[in-house]
PDB file of N, CA and C in Angstrom:
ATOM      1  N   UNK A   1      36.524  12.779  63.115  1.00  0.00           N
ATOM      2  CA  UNK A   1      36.035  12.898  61.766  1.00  0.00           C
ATOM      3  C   UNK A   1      37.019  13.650  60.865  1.00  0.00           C
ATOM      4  N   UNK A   2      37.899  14.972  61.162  1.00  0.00           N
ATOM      5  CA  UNK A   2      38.893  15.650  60.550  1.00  0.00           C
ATOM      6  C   UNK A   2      40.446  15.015  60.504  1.00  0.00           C
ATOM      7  N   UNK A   3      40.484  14.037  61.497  1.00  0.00           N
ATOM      8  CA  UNK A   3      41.898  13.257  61.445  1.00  0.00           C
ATOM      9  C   UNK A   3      42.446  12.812  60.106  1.00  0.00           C
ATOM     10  N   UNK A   4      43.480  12.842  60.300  1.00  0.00           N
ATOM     11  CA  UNK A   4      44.131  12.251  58.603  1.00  0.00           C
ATOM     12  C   UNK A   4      43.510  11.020  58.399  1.00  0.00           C
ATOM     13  N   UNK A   5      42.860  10.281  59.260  1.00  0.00           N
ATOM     14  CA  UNK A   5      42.054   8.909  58.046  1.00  0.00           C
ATOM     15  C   UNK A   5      40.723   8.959  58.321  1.00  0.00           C
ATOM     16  N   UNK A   6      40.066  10.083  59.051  1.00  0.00           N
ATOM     17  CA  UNK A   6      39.019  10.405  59.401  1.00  0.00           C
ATOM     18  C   UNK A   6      37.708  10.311  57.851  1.00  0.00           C
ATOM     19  N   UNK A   7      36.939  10.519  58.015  1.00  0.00           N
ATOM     20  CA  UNK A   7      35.991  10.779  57.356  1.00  0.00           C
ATOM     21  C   UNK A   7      35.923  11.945  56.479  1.00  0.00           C
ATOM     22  N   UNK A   8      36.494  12.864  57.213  1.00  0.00           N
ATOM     23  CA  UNK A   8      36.651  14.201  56.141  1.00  0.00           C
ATOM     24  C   UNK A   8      38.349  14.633  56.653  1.00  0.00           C
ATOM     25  N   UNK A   9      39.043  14.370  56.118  1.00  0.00           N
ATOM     26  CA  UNK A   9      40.130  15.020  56.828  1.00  0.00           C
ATOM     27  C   UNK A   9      40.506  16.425  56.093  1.00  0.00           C
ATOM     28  N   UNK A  10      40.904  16.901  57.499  1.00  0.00           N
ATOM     29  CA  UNK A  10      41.286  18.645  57.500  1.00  0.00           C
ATOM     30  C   UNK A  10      42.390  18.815  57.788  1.00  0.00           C
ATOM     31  N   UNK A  11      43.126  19.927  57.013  1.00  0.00           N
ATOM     32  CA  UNK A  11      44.886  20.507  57.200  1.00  0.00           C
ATOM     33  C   UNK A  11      45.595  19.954  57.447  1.00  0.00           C
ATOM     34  N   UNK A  12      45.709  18.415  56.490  1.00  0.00           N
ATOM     35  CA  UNK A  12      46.681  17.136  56.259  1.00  0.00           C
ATOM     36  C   UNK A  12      48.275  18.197  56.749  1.00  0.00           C
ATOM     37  N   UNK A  13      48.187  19.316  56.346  1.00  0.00           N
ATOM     38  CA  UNK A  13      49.732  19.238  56.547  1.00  0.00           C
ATOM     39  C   UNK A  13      49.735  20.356  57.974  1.00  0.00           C
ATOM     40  N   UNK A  14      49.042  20.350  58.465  1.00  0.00           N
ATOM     41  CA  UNK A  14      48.644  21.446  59.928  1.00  0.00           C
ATOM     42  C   UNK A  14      48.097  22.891  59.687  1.00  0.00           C
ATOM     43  N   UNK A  15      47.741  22.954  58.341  1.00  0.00           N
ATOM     44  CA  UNK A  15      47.359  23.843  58.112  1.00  0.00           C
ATOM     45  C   UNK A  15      48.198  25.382  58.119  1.00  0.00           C
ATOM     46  N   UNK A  16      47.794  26.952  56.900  1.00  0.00           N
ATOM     47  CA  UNK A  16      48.676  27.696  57.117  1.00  0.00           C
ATOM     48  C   UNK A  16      49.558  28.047  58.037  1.00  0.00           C
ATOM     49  N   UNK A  17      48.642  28.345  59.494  1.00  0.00           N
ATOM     50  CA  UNK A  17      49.259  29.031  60.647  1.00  0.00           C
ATOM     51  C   UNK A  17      50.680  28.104  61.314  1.00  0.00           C
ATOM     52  N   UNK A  18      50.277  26.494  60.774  1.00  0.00           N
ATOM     53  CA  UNK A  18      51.002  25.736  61.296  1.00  0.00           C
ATOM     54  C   UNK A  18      52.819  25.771  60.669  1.00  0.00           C
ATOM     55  N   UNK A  19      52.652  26.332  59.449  1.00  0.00           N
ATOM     56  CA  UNK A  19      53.745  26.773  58.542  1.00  0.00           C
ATOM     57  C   UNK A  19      54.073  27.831  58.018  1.00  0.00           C
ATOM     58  N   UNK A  20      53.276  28.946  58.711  1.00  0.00           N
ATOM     59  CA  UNK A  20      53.707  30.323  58.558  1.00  0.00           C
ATOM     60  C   UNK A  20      52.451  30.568  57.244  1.00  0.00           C
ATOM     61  N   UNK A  21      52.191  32.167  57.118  1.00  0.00           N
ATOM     62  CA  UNK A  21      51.552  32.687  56.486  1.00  0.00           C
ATOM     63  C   UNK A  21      52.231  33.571  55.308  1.00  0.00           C
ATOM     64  N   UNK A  22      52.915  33.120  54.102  1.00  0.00           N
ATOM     65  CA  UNK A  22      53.129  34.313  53.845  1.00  0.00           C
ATOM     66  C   UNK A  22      52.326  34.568  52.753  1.00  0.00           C
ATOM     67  N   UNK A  23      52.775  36.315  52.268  1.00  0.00           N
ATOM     68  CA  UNK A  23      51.534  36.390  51.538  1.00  0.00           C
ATOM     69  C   UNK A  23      51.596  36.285  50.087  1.00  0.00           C
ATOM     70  N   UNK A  24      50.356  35.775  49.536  1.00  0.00           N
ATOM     71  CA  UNK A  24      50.705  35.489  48.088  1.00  0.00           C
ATOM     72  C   UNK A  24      50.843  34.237  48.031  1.00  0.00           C
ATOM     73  N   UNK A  25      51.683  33.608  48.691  1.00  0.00           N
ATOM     74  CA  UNK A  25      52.130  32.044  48.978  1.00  0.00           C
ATOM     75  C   UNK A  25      51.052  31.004  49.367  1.00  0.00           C
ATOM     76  N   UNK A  26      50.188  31.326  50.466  1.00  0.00           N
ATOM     77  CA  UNK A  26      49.005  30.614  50.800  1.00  0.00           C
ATOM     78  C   UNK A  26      48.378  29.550  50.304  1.00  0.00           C
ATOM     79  N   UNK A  27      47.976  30.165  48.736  1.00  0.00           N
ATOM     80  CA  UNK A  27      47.091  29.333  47.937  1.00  0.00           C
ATOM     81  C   UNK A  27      47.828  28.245  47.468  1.00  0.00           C
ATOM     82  N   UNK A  28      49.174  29.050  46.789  1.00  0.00           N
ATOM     83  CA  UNK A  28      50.031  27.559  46.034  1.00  0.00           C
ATOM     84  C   UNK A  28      50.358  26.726  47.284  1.00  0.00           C
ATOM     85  N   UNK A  29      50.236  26.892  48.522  1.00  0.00           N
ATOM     86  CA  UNK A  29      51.082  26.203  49.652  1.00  0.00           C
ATOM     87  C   UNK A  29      49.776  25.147  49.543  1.00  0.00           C
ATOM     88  N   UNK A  30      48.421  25.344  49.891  1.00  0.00           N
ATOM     89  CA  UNK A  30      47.536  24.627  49.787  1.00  0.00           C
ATOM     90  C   UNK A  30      47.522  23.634  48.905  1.00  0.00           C
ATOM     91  N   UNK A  31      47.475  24.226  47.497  1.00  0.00           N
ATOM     92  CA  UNK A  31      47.584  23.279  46.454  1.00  0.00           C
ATOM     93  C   UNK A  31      48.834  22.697  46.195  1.00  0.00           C
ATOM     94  N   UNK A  32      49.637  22.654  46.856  1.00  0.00           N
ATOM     95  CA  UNK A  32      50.929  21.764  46.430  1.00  0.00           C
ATOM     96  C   UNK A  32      50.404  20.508  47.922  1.00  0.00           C
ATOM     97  N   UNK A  33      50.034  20.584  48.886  1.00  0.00           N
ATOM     98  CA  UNK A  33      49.976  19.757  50.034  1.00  0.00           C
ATOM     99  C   UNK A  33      48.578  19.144  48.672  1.00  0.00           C
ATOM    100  N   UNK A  34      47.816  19.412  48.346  1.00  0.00           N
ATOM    101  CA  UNK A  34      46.686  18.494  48.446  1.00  0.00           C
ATOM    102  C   UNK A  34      47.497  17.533  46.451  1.00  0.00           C
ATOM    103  N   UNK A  35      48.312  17.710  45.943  1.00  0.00           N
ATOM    104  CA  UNK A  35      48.953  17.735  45.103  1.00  0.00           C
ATOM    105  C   UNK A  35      49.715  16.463  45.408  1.00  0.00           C
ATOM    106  N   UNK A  36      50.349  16.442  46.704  1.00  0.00           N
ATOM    107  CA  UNK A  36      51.384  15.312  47.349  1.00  0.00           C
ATOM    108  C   UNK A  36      50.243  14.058  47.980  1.00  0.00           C
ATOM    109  N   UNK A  37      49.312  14.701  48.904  1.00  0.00           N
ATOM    110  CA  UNK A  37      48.796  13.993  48.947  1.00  0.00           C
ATOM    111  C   UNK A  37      47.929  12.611  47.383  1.00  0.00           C
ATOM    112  N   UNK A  38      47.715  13.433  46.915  1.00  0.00           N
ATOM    113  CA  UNK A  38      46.976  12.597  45.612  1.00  0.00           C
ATOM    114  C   UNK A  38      47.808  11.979  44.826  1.00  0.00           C
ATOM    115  N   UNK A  39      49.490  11.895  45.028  1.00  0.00           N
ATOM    116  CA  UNK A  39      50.203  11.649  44.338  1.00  0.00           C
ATOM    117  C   UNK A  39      51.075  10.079  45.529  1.00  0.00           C
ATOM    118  N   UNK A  40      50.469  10.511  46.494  1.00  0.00           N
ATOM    119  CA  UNK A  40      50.732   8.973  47.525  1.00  0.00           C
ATOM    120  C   UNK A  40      52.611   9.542  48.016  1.00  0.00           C
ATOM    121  N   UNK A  41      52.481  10.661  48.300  1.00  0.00           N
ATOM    122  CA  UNK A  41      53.850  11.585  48.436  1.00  0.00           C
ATOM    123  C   UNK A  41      53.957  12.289  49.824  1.00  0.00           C
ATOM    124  N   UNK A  42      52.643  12.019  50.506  1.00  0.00           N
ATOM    125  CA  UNK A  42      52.711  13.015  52.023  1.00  0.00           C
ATOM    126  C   UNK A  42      53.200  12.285  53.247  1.00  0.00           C
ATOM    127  N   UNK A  43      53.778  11.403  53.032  1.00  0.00           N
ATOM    128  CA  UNK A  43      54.813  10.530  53.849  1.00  0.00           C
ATOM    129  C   UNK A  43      54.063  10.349  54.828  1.00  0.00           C
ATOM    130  N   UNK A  44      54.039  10.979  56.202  1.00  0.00           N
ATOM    131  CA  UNK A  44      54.013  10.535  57.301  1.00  0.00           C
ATOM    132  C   UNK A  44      52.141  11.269  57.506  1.00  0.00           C
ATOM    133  N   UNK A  45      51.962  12.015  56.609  1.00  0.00           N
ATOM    134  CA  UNK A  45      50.478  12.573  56.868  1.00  0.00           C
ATOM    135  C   UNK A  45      49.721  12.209  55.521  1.00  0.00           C
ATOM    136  N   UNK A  46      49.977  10.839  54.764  1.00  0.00           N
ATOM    137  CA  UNK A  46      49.572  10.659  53.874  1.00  0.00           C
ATOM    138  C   UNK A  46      47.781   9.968  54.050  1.00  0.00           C
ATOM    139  N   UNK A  47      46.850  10.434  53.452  1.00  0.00           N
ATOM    140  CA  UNK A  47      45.704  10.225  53.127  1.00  0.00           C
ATOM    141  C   UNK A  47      45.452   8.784  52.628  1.00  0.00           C
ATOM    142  N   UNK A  48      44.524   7.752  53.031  1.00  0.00           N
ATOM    143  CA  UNK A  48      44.211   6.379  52.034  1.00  0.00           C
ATOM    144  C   UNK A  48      42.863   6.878  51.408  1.00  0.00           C
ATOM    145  N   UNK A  49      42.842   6.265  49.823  1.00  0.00           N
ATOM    146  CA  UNK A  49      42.131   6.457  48.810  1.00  0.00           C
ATOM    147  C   UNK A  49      41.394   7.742  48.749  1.00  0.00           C
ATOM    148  N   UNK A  50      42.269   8.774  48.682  1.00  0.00           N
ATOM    149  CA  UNK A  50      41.672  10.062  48.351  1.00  0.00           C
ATOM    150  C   UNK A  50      41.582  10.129  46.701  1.00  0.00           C
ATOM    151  N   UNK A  51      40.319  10.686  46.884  1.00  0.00           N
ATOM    152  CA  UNK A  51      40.083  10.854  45.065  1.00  0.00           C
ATOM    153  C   UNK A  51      39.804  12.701  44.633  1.00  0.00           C
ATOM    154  N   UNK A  52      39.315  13.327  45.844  1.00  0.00           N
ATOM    155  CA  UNK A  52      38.844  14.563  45.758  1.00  0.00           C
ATOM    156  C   UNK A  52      39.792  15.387  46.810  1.00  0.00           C
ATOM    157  N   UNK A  53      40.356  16.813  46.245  1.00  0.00           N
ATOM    158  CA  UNK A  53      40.613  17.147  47.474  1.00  0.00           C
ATOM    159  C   UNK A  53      40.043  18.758  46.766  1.00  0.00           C
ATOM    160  N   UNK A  54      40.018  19.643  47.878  1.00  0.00           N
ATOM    161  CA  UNK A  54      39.490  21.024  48.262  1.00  0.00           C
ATOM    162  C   UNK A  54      40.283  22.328  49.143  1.00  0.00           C
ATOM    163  N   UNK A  55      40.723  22.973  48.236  1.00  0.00           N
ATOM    164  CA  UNK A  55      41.770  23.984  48.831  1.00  0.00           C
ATOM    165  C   UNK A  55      40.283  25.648  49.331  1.00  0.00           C
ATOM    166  N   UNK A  56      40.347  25.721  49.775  1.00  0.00           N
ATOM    167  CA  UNK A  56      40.100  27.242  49.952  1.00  0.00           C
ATOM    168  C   UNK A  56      40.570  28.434  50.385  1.00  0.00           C
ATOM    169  N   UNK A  57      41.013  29.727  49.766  1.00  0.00           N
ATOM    170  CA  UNK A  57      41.815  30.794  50.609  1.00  0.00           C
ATOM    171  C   UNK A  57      41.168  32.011  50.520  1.00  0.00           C
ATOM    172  N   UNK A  58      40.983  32.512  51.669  1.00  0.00           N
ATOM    173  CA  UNK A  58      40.348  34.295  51.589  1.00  0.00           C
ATOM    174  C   UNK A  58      41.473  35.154  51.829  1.00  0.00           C
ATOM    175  N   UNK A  59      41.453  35.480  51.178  1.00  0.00           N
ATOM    176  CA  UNK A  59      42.718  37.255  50.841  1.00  0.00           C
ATOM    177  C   UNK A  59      42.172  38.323  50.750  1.00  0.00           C
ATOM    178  N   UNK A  60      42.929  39.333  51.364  1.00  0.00           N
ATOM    179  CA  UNK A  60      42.600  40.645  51.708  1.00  0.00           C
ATOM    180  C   UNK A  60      41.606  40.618  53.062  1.00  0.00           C
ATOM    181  N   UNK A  61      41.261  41.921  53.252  1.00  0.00           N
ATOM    182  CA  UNK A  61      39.826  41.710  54.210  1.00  0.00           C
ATOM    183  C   UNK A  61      38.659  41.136  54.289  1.00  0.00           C
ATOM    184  N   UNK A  62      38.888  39.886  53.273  1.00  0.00           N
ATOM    185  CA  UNK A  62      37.569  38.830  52.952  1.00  0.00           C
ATOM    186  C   UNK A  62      37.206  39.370  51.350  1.00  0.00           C
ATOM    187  N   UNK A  63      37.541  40.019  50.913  1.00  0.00           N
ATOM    188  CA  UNK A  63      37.343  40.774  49.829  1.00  0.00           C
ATOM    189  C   UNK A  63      37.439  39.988  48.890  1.00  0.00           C
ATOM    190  N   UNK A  64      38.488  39.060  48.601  1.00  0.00           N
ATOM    191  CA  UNK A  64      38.779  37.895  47.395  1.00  0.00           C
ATOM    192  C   UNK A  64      38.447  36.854  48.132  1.00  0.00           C
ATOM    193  N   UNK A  65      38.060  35.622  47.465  1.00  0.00           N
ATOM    194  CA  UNK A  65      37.965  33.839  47.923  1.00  0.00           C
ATOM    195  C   UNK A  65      38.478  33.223  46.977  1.00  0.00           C
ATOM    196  N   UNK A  66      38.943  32.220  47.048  1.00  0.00           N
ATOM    197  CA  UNK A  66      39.004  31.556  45.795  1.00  0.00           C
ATOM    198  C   UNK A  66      39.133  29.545  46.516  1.00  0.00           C
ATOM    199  N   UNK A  67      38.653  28.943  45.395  1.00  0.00           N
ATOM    200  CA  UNK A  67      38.145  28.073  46.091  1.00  0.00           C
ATOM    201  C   UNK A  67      38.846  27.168  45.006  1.00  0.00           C
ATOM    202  N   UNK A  68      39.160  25.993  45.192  1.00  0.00           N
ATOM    203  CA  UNK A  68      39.785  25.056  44.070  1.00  0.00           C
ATOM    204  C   UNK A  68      39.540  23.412  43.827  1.00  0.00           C
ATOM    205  N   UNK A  69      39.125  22.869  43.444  1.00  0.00           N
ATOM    206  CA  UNK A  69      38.646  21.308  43.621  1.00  0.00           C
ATOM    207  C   UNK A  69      39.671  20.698  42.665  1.00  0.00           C
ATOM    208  N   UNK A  70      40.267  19.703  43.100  1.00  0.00           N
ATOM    209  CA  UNK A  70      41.119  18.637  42.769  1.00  0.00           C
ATOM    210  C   UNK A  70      40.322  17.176  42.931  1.00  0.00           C
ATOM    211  N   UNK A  71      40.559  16.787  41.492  1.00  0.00           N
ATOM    212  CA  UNK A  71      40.575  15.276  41.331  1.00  0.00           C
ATOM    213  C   UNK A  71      41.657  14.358  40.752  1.00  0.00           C
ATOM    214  N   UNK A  72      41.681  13.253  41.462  1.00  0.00           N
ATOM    215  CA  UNK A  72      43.011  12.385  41.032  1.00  0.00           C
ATOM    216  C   UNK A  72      42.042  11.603  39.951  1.00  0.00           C
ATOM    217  N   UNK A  73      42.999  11.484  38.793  1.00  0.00           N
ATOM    218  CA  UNK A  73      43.015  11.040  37.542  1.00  0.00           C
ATOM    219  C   UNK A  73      43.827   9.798  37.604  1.00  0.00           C
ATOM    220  N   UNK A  74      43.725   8.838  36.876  1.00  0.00           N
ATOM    221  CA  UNK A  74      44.918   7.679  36.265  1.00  0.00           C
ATOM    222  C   UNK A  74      44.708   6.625  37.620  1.00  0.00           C
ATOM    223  N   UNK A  75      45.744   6.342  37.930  1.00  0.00           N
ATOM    224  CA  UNK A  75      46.254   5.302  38.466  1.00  0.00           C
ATOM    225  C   UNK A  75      46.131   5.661  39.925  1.00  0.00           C
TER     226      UNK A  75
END
């Protein structure tokens, strides 16, 4: 169900741990992968007909969240 053509797919690009954590970086790292994907740009882990995508990151000791929804527009 989480596979890249799965039903819900999860951490198209392997997710943080899979590319290092750094800090501060996290969130934009998220939103640039779900960014490529919607743009038909994630080459070899590319998504078919994604219209929605969903970043989420907790920072600090759970203390901040921040949550982000993407929709592809146009073409």
């Amino acid at each position: 169900m989480t596979e890249l053509n799965g039903e819900l797919p999860v951490n198209t690009s392997g997710g943080l741990k899979a590319k290092g954590h750094p800090i501060s970086a996290t969130g934009i790292s998220q939103i640039y992968e779900l960014v490529k994907q919607m743009r038909n740009d994630a080459d070899g882990r590319q998504i078919s007909n994604i219209r929605y995508a969903l970043a989420q990151n907790i920072g600090g000791a759970g203390s901040t969240v921040a949550v982000s929804i993407l929709k592809k527009v146009g073409s």
